[in-house]
Protein backbone atom coordinates (compact mmCIF):
# COMPACT_ATOMS: atom_id res chain seq x y z
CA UNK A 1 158.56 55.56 170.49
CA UNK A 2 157.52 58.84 169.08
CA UNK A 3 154.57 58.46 166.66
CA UNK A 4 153.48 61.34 163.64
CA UNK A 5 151.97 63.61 166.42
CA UNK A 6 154.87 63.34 168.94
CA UNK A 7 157.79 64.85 168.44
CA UNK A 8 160.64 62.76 169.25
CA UNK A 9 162.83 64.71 171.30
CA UNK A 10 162.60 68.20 173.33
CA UNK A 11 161.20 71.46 171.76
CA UNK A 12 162.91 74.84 173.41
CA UNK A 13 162.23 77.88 172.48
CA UNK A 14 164.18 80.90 174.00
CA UNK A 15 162.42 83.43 175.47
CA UNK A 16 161.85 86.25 172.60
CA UNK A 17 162.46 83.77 169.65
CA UNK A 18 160.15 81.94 167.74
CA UNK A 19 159.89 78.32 166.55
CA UNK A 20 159.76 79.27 163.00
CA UNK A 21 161.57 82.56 162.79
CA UNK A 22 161.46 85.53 164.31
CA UNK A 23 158.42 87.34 165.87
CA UNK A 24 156.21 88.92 163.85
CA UNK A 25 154.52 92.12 164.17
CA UNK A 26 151.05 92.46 163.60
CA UNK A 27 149.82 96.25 164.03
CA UNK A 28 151.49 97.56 167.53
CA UNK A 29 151.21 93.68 168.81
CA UNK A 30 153.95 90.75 168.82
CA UNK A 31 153.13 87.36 167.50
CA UNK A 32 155.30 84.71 168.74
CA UNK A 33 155.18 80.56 168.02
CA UNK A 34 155.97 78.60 170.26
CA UNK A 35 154.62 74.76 169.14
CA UNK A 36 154.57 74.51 165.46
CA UNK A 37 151.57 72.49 164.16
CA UNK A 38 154.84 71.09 162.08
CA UNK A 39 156.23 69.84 165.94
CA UNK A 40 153.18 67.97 166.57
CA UNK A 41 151.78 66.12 163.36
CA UNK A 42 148.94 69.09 163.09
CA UNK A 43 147.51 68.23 166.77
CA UNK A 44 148.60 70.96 168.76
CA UNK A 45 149.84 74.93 168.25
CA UNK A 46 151.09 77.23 170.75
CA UNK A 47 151.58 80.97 170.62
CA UNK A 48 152.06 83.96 172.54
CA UNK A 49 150.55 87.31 172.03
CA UNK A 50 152.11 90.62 173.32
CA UNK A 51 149.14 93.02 173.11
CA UNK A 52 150.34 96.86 173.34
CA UNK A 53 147.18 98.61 172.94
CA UNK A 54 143.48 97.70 173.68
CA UNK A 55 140.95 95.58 171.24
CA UNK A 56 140.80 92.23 169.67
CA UNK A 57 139.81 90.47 167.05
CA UNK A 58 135.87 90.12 165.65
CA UNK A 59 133.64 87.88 167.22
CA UNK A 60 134.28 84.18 165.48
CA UNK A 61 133.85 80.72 165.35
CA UNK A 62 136.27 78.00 164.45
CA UNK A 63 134.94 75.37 162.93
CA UNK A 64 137.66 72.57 163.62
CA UNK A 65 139.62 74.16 166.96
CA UNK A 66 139.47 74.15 170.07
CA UNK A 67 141.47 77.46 171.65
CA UNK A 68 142.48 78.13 175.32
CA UNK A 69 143.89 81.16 176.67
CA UNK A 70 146.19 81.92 179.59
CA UNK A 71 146.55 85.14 180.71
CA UNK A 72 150.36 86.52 181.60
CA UNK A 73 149.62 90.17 181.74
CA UNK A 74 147.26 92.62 181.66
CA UNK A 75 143.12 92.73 181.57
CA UNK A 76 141.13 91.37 179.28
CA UNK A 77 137.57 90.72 178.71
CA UNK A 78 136.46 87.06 176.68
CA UNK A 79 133.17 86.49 175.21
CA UNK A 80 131.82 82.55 174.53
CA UNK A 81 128.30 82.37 173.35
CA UNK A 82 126.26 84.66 174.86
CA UNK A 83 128.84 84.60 178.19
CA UNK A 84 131.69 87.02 179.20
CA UNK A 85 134.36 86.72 181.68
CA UNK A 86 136.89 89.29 183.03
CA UNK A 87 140.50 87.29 183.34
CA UNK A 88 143.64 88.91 184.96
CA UNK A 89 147.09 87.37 184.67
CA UNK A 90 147.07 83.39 185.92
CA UNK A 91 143.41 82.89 184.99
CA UNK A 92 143.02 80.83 181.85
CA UNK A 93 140.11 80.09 179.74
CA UNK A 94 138.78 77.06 177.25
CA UNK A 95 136.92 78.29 173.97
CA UNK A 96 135.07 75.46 172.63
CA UNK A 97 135.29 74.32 168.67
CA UNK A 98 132.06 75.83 166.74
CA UNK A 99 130.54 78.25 169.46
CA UNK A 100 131.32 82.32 168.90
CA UNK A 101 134.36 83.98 170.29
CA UNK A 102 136.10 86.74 170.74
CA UNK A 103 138.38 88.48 173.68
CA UNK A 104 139.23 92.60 174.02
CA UNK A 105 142.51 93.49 175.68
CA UNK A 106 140.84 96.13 178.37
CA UNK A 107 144.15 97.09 179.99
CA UNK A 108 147.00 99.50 177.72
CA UNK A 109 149.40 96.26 177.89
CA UNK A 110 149.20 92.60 178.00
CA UNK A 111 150.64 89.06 177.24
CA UNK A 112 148.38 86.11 176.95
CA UNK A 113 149.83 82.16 175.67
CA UNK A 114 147.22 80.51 174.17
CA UNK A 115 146.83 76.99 171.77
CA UNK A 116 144.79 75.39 169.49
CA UNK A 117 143.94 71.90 169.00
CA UNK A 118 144.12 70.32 166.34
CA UNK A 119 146.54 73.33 164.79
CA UNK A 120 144.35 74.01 161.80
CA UNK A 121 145.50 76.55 159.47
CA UNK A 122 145.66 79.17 162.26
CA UNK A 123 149.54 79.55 161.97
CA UNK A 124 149.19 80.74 158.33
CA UNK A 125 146.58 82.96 159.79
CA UNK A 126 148.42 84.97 161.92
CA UNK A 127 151.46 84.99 158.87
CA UNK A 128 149.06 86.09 156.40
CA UNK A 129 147.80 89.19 158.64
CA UNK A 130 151.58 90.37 159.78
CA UNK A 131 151.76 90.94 155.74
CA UNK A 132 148.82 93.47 155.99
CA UNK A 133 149.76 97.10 156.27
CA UNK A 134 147.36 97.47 158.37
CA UNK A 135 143.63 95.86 159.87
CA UNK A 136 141.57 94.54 156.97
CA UNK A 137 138.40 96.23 156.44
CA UNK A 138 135.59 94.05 157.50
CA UNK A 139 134.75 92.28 154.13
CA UNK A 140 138.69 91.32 154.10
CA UNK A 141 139.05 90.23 157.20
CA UNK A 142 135.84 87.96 157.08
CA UNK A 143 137.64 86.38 153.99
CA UNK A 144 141.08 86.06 155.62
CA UNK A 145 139.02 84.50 158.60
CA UNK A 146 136.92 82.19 156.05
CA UNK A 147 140.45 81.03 154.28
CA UNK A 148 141.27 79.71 157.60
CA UNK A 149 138.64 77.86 158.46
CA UNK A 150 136.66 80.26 161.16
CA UNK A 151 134.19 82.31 160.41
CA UNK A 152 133.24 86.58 161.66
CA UNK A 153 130.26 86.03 163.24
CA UNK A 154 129.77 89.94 164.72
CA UNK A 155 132.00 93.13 165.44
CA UNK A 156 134.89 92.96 168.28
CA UNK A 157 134.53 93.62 171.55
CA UNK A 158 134.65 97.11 172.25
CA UNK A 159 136.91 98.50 175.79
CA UNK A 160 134.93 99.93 178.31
């Protein structure tokens, strides 16, 4: 017997599709769901990321998730805390709730999966920044950040 954070039957998304429509572009990158928060009663999200150019996102904190990263292509470079790791494709990574993140594509390609638990808002997240036309300046994207429930804590991580 399923309860509210089990679903009660199979969840398969085709490769290239979405769970809740299609892809969505965010700058040169591909966004992709693959658990909906929806699927799960708010305890678990999955997404892909198809990264065509280096960079990342700002060093950040979520306050309520827990994220973990698995690397399918590509380089990349995560920070956590004062730490920072070089992963390759197969190597994986857990980014504890409340302690400062970030990660920097390094090579000119990638692909990583990654989750959250619980979901959070960080669905509407990514929707809300594939509306930009572009990145947010700084005092933006700390907002967008703030609105779902992380917070910038410093700049990205820069490539080598």
């Amino acid at each position: 017997m399923a309860d509210a954070a089990s679903p009660a039957r199979a969840l398969i998304v085709p490769k290239g599709h979405s769970r809740c429509g299609e892809p969505l572009a965010i700058g040169p990158d591909v966004w992709t769901l693959k658990v909906a928060a929806a699927d799960t009663g708010g305890a678990l999200s999955v997404m892909t990321w198809e990264g065509h150019s280096p960079g990342g996102p700002p060093l950040h904190m979520h306050h309520d998730q827990d994220e973990v990263f698995i690397v399918k292509a590509g380089r990349y470079r995560f920070q956590c805390g004062d730490d920072q790791f070089d992963l390759g494709e197969g190597d994986s990574i857990f980014l504890p709730r409340r302690v400062p993140h970030s990660f920097c594509q390094l090579s000119s390609s990638g692909r990583l999966c990654y989750l959250y638990t619980p979901a959070g808002a960080m669905e509407d997240f990514f929707r809300a920044l594939a509306q930009l036309p572009g990145p947010p300046e700084p005092q933006a994207g700390a907002a967008l950040f703030a609105a779902h429930g992380m917070q910038v804590m410093g700049p990205p991580l820069t490539p080598p």
